[in-house]
Protein backbone atom coordinates (compact mmCIF):
# COMPACT_ATOMS: atom_id res chain seq x y z
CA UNK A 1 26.58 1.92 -6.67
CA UNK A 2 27.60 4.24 -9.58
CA UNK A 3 25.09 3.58 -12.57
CA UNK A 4 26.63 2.74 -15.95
CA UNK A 5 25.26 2.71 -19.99
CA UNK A 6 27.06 3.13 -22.91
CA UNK A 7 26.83 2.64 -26.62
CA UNK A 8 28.39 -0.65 -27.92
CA UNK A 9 28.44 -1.01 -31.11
CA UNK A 10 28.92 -4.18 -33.68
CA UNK A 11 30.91 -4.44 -36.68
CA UNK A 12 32.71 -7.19 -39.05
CA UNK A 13 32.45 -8.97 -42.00
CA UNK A 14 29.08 -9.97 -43.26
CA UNK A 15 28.23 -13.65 -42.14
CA UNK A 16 30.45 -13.64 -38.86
CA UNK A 17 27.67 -13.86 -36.43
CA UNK A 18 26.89 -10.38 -35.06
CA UNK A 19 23.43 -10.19 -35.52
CA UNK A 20 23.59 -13.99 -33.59
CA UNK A 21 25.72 -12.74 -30.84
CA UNK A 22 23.60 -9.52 -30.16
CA UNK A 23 20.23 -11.16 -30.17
CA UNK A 24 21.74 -13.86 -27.57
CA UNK A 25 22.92 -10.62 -25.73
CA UNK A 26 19.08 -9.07 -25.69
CA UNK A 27 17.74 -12.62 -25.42
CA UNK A 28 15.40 -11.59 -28.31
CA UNK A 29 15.64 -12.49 -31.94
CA UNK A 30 15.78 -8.74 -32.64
CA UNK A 31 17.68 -9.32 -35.89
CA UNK A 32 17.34 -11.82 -38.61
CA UNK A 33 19.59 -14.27 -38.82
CA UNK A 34 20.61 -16.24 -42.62
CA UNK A 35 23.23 -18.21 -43.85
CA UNK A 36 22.89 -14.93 -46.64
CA UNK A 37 25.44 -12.21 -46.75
CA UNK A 38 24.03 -8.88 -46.28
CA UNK A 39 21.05 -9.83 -43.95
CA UNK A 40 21.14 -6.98 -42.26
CA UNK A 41 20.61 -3.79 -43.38
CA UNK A 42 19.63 -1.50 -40.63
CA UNK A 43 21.55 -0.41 -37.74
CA UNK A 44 19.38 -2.06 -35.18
CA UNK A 45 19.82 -1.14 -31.52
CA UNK A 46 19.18 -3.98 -28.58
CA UNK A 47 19.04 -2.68 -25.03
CA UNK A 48 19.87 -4.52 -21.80
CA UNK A 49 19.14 -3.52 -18.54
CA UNK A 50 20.45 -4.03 -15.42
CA UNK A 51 19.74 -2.37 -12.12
CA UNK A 52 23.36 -0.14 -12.38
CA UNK A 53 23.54 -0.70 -16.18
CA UNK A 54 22.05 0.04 -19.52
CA UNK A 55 23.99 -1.51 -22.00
CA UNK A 56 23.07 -0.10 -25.80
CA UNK A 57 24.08 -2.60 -28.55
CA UNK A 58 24.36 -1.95 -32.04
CA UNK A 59 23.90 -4.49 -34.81
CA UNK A 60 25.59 -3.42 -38.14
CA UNK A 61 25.54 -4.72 -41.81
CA UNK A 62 27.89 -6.47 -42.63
CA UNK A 63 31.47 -4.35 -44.05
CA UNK A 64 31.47 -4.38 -48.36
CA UNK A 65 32.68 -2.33 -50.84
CA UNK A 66 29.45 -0.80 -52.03
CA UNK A 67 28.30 -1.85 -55.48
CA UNK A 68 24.56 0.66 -55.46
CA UNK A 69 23.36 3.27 -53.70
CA UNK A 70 21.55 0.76 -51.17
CA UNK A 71 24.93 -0.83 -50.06
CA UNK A 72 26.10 2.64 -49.56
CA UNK A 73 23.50 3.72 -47.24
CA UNK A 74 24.25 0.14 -45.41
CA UNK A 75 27.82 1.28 -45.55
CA UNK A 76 26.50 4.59 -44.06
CA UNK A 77 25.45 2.90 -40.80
CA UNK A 78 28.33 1.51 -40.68
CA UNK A 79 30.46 4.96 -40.30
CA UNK A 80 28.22 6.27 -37.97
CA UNK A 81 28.75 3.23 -35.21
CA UNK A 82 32.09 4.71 -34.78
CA UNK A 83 30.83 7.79 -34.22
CA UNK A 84 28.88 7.39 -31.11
CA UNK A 85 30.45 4.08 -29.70
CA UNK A 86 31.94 3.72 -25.88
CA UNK A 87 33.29 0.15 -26.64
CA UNK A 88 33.52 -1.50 -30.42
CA UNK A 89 33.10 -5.07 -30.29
CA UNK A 90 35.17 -6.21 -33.95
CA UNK A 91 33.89 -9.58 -35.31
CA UNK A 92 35.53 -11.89 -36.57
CA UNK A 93 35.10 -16.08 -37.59
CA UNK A 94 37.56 -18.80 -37.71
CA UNK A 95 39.70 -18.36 -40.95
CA UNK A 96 39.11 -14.98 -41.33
CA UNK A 97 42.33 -12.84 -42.21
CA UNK A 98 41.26 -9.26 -43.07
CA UNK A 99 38.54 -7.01 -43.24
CA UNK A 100 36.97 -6.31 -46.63
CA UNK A 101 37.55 -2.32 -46.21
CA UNK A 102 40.75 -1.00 -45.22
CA UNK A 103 39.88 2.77 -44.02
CA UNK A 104 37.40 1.02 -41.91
CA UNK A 105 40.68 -1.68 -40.13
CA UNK A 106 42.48 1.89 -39.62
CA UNK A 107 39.95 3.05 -37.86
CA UNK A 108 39.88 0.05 -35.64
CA UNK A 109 43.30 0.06 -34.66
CA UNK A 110 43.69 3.41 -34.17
CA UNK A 111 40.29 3.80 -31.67
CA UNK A 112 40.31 5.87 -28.55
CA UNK A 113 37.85 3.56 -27.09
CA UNK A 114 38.09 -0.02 -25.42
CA UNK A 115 37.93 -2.82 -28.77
CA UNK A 116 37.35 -6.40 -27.44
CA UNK A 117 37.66 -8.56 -30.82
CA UNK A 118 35.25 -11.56 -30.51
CA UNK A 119 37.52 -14.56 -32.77
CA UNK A 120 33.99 -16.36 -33.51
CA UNK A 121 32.67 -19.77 -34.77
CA UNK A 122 35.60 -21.95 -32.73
CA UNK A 123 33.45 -24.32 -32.51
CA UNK A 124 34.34 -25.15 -36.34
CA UNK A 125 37.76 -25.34 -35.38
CA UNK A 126 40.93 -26.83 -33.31
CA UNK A 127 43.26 -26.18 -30.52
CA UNK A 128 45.96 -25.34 -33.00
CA UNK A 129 44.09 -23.49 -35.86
CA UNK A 130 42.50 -21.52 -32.57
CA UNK A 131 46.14 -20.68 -31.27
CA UNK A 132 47.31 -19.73 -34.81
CA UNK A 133 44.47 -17.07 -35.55
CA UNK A 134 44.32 -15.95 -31.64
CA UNK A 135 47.96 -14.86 -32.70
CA UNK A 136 47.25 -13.21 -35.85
CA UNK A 137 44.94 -10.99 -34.76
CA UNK A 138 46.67 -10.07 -31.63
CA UNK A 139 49.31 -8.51 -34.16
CA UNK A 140 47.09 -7.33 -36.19
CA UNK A 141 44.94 -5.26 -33.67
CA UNK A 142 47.03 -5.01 -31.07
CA UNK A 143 44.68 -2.46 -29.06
CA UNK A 144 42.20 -5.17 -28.66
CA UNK A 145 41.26 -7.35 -26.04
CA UNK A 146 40.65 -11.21 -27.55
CA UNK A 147 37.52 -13.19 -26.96
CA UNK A 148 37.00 -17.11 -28.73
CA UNK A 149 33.57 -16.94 -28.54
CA UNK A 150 30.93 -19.39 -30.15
CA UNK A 151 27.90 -16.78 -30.41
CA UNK A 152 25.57 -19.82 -31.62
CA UNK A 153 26.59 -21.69 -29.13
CA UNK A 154 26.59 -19.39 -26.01
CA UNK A 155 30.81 -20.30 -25.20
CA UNK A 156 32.01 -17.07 -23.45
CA UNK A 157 29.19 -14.99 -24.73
CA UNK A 158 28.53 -14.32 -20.79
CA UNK A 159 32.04 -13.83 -20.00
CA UNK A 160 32.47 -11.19 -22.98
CA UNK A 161 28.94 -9.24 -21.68
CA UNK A 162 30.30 -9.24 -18.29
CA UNK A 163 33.33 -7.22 -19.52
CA UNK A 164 31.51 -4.94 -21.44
CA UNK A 165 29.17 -3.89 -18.44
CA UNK A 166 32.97 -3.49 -16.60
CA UNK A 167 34.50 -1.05 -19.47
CA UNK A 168 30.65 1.00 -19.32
CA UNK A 169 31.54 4.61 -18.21
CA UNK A 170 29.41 5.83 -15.67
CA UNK A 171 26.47 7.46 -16.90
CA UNK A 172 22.53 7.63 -16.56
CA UNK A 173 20.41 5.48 -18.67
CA UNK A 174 19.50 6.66 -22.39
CA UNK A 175 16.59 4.96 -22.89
CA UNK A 176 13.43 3.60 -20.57
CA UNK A 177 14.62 0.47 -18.58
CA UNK A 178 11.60 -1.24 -19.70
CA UNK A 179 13.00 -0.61 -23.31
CA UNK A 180 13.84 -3.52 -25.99
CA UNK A 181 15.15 -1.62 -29.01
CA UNK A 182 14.72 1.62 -30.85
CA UNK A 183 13.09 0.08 -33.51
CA UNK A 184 9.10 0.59 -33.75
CA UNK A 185 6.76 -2.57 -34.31
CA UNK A 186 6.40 -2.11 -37.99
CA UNK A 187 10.23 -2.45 -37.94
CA UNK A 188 10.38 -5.90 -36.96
CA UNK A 189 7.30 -7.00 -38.85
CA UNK A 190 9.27 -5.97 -41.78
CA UNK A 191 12.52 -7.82 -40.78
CA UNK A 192 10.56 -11.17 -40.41
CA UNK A 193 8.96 -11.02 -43.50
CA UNK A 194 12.35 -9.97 -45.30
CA UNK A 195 13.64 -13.19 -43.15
CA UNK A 196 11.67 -15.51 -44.85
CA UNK A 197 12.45 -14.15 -48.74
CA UNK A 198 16.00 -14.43 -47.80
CA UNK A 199 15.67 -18.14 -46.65
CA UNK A 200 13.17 -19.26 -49.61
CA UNK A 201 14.18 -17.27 -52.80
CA UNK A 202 17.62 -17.58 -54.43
CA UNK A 203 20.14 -15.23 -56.32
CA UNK A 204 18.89 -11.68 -56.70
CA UNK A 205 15.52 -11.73 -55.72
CA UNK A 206 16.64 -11.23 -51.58
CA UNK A 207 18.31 -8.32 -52.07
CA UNK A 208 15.86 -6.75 -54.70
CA UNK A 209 13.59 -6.97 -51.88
CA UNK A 210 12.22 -4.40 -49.15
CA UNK A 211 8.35 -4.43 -46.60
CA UNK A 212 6.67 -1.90 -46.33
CA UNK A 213 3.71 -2.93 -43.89
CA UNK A 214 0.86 -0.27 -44.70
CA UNK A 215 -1.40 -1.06 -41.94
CA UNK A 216 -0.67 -2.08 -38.22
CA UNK A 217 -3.69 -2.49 -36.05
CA UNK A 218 -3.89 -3.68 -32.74
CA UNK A 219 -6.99 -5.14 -31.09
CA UNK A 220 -7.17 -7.03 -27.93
CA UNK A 221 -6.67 -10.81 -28.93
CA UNK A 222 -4.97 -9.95 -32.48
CA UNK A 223 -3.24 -7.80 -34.75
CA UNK A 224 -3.95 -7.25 -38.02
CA UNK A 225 -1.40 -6.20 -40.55
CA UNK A 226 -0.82 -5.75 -44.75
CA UNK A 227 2.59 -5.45 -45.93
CA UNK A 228 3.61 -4.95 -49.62
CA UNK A 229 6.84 -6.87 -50.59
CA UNK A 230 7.94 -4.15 -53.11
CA UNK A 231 9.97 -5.50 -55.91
CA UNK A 232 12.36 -3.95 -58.65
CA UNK A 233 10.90 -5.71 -61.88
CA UNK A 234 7.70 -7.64 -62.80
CA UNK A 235 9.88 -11.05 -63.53
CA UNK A 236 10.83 -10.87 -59.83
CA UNK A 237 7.12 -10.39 -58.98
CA UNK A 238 6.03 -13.37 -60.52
CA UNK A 239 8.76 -15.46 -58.75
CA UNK A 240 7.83 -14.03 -55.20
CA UNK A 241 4.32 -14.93 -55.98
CA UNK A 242 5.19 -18.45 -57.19
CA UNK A 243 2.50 -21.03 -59.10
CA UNK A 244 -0.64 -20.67 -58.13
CA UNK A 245 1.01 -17.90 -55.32
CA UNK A 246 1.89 -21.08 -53.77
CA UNK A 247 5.87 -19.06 -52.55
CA UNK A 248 4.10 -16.78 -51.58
CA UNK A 249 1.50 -18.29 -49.53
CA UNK A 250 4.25 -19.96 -47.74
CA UNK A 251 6.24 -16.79 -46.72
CA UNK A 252 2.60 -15.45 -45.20
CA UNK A 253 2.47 -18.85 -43.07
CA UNK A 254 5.85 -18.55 -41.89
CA UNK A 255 6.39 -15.20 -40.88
CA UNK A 256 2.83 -15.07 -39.39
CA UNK A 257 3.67 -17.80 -36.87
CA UNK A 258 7.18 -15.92 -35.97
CA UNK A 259 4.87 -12.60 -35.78
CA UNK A 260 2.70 -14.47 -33.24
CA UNK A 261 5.76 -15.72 -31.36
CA UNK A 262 7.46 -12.27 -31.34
CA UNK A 263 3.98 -10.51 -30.23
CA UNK A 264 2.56 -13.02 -28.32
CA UNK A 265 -0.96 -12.60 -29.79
CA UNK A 266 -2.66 -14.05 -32.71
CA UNK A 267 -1.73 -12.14 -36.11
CA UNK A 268 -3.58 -11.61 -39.23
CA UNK A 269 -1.01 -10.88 -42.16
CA UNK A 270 -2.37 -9.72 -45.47
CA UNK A 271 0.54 -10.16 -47.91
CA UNK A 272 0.55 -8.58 -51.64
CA UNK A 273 3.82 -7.64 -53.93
CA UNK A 274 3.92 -4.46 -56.16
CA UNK A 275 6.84 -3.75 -58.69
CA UNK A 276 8.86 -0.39 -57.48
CA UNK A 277 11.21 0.16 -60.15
CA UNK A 278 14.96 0.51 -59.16
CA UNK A 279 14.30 1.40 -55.80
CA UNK A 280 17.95 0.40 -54.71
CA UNK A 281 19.24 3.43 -56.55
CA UNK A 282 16.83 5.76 -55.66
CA UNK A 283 17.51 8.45 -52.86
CA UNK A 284 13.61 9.03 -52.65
CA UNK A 285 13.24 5.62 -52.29
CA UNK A 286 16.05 4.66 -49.59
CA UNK A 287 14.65 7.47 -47.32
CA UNK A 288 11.23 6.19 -47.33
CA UNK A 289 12.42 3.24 -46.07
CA UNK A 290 14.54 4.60 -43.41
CA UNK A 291 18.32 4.23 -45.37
CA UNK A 292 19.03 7.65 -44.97
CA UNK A 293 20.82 9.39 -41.43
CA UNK A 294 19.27 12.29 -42.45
């Protein structure tokens, strides 16, 4: 049998569920997942093998109109997963009536390359709201193929995997078959750290947030790590470090015990916050911490 892999690749609103659906695709939490807009910011890649199929998925930020240089590099990552996609999968939830960008619709309805639309969250919904938005969007994209999926809930999310291994074009794999993601271990150290800000700390703080984890060293029954939670202002620093560093004691607890889940060893995590002026709107800055394609 003919071996198949391909690049699929995610995109949608923020807050429809893509980073949900992909990590019940790779069966890993790969990418955070918040009730926040704008969660993720990377392009993160999950792979699943198969013996005659490597299928590449590609977990975007959410589509915005860009309001810093930050959400343009975001934005960036967007553009490029049209680039290099063999199928799209286009997000949407229950309600939903547009996309927030226009040039970015166009470019969905005028793809080259299979589109299966996933019409998400249904499980918030009934037979007749279902019906009505099942026939909106088939006018709307009429090159797609339409899914009602439930990604939290696992309805159809087999069924829509199956058909993307069936639309794969025959190729060898990209990557190792014993490969996860792209991503190195830092990576997701980072993202669960960044997790727990986003789920404790309110208004700006989340997104005036980025890890950088310094150290990374393995040993044979634990890993020890120290990550700075960079900041733009010294206000924000105080809030992240919280009475007594009592917030910030409790983002250390949590996102150790998902670190030990995720590595399956015992983790020491050494936690400290700096102030990094502006780094949103730096170019510097953003390439450091990997917002730039260059």
């Amino acid at each position: 049998m003919a071996h198949k892999a391909g690049f699929v690749n995610i995109i949608g609103n923020p807050n429809v569920g893509k980073s949900t659906l992909m990590n019940a695709f790779v069966g890993e939490r790969l990418s955070i997942i918040t009730s926040k807009a704008q969660t993720t910011r990377h392009r993160i890649l999950g792979i699943v093998n198969g013996e005659d199929f490597q299928v590449i998925l590609s977990d975007t930020p959410g589509i915005i109109k860009p309001a810093y240089q930050l959400q343009e590099s975001m934005m960036d990552f967007v553009k490029s997963a049209f680039e290099d996609a063999d199928i799209l999968v286009y997000m949407v939830e229950i309600g939903e009536r547009e996309l927030k960008d226009e040039s970015f619709f166009n470019k969905i309805i005028n793809a080259d390359i299979p589109v299966l639309l996933l019409l998400n969250k249904i499980d918030k919904s009934n037979q007749e709201q279902l019906e009505e938005q099942v026939g909106l969007w088939k006018e709307k994209v009429p090159n797609a193929e339409i899914y009602p999926i439930s990604a939290l809930e696992g309805f159809n999310v087999s069924e829509v995997f199956s058909r993307i291994v069936e639309l794969l074009p025959e190729s060898p794999a990209f990557y190792p078959k014993d490969s996860l993601t792209d991503k190195p271990e830092r990576f997701f150290v980072n993202e669960i750290i960044r997790e727990k800000i986003l789920m404790h700390y309110k208004k700006e703080i989340p997104y005036s947030v980025e890890i950088d984890t310094e150290e990374f060293f393995e040993e044979e029954n634990i890993i020890r790590m120290r990550s700075i939670i960079m900041v733009e202002r010294d206000t924000q620093k105080g809030i992240i470090i919280g009475h007594k560093g009592n917030a910030l004691k409790r983002v250390g607890v949590e996102a150790r015990k998902d670190l030990e889940k995720f590595f399956g060893k015992q983790v020491h995590l050494e936690l400290y916050v700096k102030v990094n002026k502006n780094w949103r709107s730096n170019d510097r800055q953003l390439r450091r911490f990997g917002y730039s394609k260059d």
